[in-house]
Protein backbone atom coordinates (compact mmCIF):
# COMPACT_ATOMS: atom_id res chain seq x y z
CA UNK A 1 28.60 11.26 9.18
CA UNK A 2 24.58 12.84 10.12
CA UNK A 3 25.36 15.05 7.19
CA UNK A 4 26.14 12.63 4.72
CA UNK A 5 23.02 10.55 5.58
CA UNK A 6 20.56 13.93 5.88
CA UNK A 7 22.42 14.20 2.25
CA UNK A 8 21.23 10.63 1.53
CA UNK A 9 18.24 11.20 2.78
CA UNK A 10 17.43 14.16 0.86
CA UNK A 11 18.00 12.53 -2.18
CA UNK A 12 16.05 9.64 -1.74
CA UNK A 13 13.01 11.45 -1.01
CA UNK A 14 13.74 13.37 -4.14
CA UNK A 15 13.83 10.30 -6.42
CA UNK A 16 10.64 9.07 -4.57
CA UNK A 17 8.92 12.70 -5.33
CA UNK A 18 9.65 12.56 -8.89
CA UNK A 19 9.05 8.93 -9.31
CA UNK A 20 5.05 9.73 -7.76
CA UNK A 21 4.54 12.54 -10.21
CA UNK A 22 6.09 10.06 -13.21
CA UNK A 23 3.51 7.38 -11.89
CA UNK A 24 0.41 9.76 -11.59
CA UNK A 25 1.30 11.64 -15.05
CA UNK A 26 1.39 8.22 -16.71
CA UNK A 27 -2.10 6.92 -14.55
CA UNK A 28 -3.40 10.38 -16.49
CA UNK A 29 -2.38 9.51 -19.52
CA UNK A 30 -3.70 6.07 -19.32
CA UNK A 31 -6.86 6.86 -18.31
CA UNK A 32 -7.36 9.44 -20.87
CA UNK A 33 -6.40 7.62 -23.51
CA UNK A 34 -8.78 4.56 -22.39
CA UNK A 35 -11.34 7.23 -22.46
CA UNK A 36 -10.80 7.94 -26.05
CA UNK A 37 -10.99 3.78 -27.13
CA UNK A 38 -14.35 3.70 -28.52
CA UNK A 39 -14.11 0.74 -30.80
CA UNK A 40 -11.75 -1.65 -28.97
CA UNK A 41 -12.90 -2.58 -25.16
CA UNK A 42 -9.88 -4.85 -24.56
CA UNK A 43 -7.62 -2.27 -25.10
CA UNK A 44 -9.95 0.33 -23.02
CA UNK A 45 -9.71 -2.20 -20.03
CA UNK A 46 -5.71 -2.80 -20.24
CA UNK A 47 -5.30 0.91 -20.16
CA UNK A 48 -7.54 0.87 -17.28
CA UNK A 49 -5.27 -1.77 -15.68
CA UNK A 50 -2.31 -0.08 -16.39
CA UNK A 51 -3.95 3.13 -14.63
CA UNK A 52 -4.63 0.95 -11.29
CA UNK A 53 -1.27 -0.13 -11.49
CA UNK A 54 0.00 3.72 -11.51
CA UNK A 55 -2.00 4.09 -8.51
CA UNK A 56 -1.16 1.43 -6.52
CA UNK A 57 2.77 2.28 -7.54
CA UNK A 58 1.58 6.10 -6.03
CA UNK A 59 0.37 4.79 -3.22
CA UNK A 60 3.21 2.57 -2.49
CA UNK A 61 5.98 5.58 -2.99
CA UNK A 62 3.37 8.53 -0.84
CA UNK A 63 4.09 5.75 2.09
CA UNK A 64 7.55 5.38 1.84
CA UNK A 65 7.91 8.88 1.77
CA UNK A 66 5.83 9.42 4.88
CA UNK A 67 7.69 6.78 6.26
CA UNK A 68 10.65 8.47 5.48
CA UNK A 69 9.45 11.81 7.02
CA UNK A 70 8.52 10.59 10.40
CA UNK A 71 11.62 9.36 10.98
């Protein structure tokens, strides 16, 4: 039965590592685009809200993992 949860295991820190580089590819691409938004600061700011968001997500899933690790 360890094998089946190492197994488990393994693949929950594999959806966590893809889910942090999803979240900090779209906190890029956020904040890239709000750098572009000259002529509309509303926008520029929701984009910039939507990049904290990314980045709070990140931070969120880098814990679990670690959490995950030192056990």
């Amino acid at each position: 039965m360890g094998n089946r949860k190492n197994k488990d295991n393994d693949h929950i820190k594999e959806i966590l590592e893809n889910s942090i580089e999803i979240e900090e590819d779209l906190m890029r691409t956020y904040l890239i685009t709000a750098e572009r938004v000259h002529d509309d600061g509303e926008l520029k700011e929701r984009l910039v809200n939507f990049a904290e968001g990314n980045a709070k997500r990140t931070k969120q899933l880098l814990d679990e993992l670690e959490e995950m690790t030192d056990k």
